[in-house]
C-alpha atoms as a PDB file:
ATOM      1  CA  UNK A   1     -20.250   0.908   3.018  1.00  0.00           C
ATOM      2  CA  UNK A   2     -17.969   1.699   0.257  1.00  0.00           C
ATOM      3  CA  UNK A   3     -16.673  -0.631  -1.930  1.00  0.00           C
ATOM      4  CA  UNK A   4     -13.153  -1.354  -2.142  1.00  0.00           C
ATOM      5  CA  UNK A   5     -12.755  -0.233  -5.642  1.00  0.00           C
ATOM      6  CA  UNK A   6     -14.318   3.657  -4.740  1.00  0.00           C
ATOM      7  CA  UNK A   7     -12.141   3.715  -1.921  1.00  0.00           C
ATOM      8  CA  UNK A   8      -8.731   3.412  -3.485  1.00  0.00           C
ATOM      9  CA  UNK A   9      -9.520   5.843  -5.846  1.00  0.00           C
ATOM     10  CA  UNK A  10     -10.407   8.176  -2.774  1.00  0.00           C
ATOM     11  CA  UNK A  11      -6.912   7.985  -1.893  1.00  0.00           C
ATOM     12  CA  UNK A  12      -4.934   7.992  -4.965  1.00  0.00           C
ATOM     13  CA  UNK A  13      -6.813  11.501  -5.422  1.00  0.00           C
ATOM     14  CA  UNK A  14      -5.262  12.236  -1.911  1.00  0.00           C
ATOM     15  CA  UNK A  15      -2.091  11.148  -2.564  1.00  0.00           C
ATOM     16  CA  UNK A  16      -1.866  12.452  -5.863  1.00  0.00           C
ATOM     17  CA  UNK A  17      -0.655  16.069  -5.269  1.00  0.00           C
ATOM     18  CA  UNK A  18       2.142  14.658  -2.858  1.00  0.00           C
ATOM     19  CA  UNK A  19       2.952  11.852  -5.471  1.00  0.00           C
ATOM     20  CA  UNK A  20       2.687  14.121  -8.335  1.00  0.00           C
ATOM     21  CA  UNK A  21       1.227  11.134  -9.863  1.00  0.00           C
ATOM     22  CA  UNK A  22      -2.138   9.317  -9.407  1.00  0.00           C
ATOM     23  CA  UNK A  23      -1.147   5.719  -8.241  1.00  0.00           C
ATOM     24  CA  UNK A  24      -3.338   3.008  -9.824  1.00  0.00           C
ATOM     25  CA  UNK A  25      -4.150  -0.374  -9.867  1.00  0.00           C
ATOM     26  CA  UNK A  26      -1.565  -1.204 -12.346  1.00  0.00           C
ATOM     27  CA  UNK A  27       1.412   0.791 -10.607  1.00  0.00           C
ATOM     28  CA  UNK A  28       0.160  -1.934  -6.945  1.00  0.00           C
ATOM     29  CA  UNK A  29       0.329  -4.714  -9.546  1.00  0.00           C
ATOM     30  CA  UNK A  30       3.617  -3.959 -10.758  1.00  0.00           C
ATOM     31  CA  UNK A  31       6.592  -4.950  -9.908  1.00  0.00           C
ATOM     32  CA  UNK A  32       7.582  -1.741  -8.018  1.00  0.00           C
ATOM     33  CA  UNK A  33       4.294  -2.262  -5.797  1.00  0.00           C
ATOM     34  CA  UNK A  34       5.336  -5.859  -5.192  1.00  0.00           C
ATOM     35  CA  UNK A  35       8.089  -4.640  -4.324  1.00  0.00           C
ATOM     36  CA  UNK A  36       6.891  -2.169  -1.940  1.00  0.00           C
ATOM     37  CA  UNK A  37       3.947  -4.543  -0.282  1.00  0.00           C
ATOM     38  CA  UNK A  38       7.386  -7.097   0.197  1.00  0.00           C
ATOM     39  CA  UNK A  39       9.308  -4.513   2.197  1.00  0.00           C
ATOM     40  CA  UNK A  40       5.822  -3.509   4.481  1.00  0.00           C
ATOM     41  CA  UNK A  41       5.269  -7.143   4.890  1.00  0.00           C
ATOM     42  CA  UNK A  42       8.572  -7.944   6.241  1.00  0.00           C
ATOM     43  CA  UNK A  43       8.254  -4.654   8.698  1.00  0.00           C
ATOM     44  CA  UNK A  44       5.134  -5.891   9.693  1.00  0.00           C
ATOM     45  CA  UNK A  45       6.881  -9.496  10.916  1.00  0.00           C
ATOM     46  CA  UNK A  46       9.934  -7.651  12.223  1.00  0.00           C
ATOM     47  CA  UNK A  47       7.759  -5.897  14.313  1.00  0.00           C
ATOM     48  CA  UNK A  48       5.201  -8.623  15.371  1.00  0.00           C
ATOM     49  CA  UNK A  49       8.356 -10.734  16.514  1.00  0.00           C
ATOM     50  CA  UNK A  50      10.340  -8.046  18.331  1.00  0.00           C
ATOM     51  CA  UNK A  51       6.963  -7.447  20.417  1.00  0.00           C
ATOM     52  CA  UNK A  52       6.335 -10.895  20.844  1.00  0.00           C
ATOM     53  CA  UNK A  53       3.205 -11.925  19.637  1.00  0.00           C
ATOM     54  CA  UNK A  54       4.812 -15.364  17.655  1.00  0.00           C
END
């Protein structure tokens, strides 16, 4: 098994030609990729609630 590390670099390469940037650990970190896991996270719990798992 991969570790976690080796597989985000995986798919930053993948990403990186439809990005036109390489994301990295620092751009997650950042205040833009807070901001970004926020929005996914509330999504997420939109979407668990209108199914009605809680």
């Amino acid at each position: 098994m991969k570790p976690i590390a080796e597989i985000e670099e995986d798919l930053a390469n993948k990403v990186s030609p439809i990005l036109g940037f390489k994301p990295s650990s620092k751009f997650k970190r950042g205040p833009i990729g807070v901001l970004i896991y926020f929005v996914c996270g509330v999504i997420a719990l939109m979407t668990i609630l209108r199914s009605g798992v809680f």
